[in-house]
Protein backbone atom coordinates (compact mmCIF):
# COMPACT_ATOMS: atom_id res chain seq x y z
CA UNK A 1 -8.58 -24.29 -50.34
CA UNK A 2 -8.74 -28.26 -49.68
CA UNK A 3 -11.06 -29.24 -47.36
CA UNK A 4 -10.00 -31.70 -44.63
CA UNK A 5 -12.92 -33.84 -44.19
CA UNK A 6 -16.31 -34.45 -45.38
CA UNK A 7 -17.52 -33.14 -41.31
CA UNK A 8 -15.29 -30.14 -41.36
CA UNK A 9 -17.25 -29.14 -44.82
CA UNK A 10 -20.55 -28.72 -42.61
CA UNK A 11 -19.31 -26.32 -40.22
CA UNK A 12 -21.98 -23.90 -41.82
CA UNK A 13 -24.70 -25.47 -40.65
CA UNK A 14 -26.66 -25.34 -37.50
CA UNK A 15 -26.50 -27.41 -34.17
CA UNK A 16 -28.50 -30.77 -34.29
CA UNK A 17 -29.21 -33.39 -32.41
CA UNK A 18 -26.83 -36.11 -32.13
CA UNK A 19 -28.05 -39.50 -32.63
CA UNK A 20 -25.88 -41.54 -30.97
CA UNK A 21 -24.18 -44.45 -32.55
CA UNK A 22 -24.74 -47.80 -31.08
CA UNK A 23 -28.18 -47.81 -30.81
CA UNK A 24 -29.00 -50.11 -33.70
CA UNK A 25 -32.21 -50.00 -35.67
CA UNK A 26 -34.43 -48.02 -32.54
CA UNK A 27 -31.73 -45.52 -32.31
CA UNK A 28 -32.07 -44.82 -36.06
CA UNK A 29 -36.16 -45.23 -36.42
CA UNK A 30 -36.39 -42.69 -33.61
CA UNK A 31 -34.39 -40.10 -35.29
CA UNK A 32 -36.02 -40.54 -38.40
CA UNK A 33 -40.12 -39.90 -37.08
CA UNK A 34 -38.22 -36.87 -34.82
CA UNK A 35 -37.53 -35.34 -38.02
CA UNK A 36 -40.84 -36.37 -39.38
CA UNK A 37 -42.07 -34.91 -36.58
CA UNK A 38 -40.11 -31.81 -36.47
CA UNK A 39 -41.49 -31.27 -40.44
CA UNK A 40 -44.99 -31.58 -39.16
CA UNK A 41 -44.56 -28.90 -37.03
CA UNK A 42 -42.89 -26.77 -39.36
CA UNK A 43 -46.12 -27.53 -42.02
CA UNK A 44 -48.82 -26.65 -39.24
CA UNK A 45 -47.08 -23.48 -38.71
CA UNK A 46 -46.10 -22.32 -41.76
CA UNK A 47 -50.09 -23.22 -42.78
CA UNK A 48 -50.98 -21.25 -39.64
CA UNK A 49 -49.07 -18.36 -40.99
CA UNK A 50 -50.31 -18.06 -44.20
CA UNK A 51 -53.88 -18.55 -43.01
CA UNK A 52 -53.74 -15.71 -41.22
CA UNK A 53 -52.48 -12.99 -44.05
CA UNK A 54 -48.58 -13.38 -43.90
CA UNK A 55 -47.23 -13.86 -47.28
CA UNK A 56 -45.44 -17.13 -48.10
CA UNK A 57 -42.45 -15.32 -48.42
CA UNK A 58 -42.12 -13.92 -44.60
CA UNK A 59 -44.10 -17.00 -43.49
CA UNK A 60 -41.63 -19.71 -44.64
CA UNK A 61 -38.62 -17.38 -43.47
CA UNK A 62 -40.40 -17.00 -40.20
CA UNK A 63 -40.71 -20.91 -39.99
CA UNK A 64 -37.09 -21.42 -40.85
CA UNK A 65 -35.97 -18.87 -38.51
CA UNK A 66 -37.68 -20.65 -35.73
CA UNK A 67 -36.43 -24.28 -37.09
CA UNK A 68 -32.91 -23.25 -36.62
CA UNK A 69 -33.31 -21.77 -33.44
CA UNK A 70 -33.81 -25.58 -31.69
């Protein structure tokens, strides 16, 4: 099966955010400390979990769960 473009290959994965084109340089600076930010998040909880007797395993699946939920 041929796929028919490089977007229609990542059908699989979850809603994001758009950044929208046009927005130069800002556009693109803000998307990138977003995701910084996003993985910050994602670190304090996934600490959080683990600190408090979940094992890694169910904490990172936990933390993963609740990134693709956004």
């Amino acid at each position: 099966m041929a796929t028919k473009s490089f977007d229609a290959a990542l059908n699989f994965l979850p809603e994001s955010k758009a950044v929208h084109k046009g927005r130069g340089m800002f556009g693109v600076l803000k998307a990138i400390v977003e995701s910084f930010e996003e993985g910050r998040q994602a670190e304090a909880m996934y600490r959080d979990l683990v600190a408090h007797g979940v094992k890694h395993e169910d904490a990172a699946r936990r933390v993963f769960a609740n990134s693709t939920k956004h």
